[in-house]
C-alpha atoms as a PDB file:
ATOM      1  CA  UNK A   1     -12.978 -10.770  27.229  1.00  0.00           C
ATOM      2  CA  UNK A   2      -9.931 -10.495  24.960  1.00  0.00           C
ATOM      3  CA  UNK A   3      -9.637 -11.715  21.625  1.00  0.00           C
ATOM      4  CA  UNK A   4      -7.570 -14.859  21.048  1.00  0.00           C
ATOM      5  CA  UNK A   5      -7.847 -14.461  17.187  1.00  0.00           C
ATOM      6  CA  UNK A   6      -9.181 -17.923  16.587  1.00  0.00           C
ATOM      7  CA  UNK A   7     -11.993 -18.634  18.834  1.00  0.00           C
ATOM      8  CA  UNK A   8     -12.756 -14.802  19.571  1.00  0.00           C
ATOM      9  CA  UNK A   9     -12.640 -12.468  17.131  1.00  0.00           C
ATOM     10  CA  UNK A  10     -11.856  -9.041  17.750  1.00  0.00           C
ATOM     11  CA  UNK A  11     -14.434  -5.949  18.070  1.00  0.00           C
ATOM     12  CA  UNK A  12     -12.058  -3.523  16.533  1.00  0.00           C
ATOM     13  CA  UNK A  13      -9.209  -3.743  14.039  1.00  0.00           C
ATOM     14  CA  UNK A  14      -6.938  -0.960  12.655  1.00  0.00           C
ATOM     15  CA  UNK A  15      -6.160  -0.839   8.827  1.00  0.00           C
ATOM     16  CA  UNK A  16      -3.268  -1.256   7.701  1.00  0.00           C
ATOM     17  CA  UNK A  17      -3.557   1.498   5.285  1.00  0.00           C
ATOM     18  CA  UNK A  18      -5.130   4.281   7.604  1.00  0.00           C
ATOM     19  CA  UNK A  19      -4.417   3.213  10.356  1.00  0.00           C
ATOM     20  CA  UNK A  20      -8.126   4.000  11.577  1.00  0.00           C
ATOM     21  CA  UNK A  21      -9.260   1.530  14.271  1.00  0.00           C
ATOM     22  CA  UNK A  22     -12.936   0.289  12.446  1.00  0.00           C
ATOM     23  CA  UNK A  23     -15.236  -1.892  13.531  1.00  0.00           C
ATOM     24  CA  UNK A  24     -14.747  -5.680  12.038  1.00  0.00           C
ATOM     25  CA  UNK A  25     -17.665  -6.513  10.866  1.00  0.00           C
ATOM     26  CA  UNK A  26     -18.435  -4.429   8.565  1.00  0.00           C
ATOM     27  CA  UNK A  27     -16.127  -1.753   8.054  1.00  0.00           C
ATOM     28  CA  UNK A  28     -12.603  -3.955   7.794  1.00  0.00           C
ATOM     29  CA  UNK A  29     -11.951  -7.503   6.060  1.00  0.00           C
ATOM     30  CA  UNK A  30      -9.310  -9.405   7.103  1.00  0.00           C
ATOM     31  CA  UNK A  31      -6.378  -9.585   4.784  1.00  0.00           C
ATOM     32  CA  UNK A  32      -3.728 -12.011   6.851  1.00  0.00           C
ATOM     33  CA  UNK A  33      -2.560 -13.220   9.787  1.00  0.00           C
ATOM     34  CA  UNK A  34       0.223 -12.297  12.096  1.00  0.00           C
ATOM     35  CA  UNK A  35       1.153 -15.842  14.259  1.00  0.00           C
ATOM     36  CA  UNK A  36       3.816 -15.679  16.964  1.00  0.00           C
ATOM     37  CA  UNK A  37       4.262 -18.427  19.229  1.00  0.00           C
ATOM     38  CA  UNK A  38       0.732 -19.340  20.643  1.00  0.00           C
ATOM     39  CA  UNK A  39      -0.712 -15.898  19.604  1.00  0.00           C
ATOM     40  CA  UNK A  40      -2.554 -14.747  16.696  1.00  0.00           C
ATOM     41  CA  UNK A  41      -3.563 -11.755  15.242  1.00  0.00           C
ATOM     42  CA  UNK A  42      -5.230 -10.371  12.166  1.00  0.00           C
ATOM     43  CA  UNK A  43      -4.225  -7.473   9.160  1.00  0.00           C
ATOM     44  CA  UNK A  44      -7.124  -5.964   8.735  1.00  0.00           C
ATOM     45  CA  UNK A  45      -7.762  -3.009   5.154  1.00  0.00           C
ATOM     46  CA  UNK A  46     -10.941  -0.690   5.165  1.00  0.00           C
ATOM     47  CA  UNK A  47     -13.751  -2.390   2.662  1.00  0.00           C
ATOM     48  CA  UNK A  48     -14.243   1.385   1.150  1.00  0.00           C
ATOM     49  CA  UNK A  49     -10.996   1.542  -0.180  1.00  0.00           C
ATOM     50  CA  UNK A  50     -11.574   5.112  -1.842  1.00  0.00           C
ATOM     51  CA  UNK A  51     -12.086   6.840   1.671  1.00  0.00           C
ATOM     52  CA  UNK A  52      -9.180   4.665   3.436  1.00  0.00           C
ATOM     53  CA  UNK A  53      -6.956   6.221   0.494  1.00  0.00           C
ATOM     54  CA  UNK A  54      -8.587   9.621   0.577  1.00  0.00           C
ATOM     55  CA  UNK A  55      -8.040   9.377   4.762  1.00  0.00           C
ATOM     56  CA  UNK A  56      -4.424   7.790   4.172  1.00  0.00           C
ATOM     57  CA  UNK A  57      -3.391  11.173   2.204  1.00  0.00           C
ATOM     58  CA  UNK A  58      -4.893  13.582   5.021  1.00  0.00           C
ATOM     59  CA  UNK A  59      -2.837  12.100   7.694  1.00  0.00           C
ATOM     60  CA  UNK A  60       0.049  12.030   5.397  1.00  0.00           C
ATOM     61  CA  UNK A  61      -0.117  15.786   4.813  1.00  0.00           C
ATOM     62  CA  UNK A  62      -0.751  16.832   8.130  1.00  0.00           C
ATOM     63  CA  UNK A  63       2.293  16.412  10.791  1.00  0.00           C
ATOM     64  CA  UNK A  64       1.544  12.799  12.510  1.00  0.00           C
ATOM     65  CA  UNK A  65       4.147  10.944  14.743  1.00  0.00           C
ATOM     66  CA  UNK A  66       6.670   9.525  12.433  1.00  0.00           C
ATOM     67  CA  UNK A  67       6.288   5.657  13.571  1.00  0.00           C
ATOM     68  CA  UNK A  68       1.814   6.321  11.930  1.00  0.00           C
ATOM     69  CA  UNK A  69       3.349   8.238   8.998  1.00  0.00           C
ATOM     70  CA  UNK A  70       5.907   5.676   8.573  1.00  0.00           C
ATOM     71  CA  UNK A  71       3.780   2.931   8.566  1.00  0.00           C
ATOM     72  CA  UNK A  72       1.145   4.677   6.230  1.00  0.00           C
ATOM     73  CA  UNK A  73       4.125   5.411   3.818  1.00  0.00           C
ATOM     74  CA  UNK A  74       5.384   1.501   3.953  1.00  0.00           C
ATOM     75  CA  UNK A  75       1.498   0.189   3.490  1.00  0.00           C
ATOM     76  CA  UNK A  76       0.802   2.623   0.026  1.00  0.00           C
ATOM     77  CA  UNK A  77       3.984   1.382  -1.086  1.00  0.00           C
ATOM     78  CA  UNK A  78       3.768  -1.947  -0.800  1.00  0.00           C
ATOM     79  CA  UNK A  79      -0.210  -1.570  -2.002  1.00  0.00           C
ATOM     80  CA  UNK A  80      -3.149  -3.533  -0.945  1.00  0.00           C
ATOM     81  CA  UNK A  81      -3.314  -7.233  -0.287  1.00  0.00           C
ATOM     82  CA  UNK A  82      -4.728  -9.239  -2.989  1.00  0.00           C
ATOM     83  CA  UNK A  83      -4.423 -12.516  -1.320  1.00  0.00           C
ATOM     84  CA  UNK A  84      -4.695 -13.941   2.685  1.00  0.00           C
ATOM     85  CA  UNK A  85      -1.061 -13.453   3.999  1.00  0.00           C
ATOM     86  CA  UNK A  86       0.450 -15.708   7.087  1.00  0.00           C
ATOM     87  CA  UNK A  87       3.249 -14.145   8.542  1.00  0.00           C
ATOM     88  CA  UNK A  88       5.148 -16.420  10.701  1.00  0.00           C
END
């Protein structure tokens, strides 16, 4: 069964930073939301933020598809979330 994001939570998220898919419940906190229409969606970040940095920097230096890299490059710019985030 698919996650809904309210009643169902998902199994697997992918960090924002990394861009690892990790397992929610104990290797990803959620950081936000994502809400469009009737859908909703989470932002998850790694809980060891040390090896999501150290993992971030390996896929940067290696040749990755440029919409990953891109994203990796926007997330360590803008930095981690300190506080839950709603986008609408």
């Amino acid at each position: 069964m698919a996650s809904d994001g309210l009643t169902n939570r998902a199994k697997k998220g992918t960090c924002r930073i990394c861009q690892r898919s990790r397992n929610t419940d104990n290797q990803v906190k959620a950081v936000g939301e994502v809400r469009h229409g009737f859908a909703t969606g989470h932002i998850w970040e790694c809980i060891d933020e040390n090896d999501c940095d150290k993992v971030a920097a390996e896929k940067l230096s290696k040749n990755i598809s440029g919409v990953i890299k891109s994203k990796i490059e926007t997330s360590i710019k803008v930095g981690r979330l300190t506080e839950y985030v709603v986008v609408v």
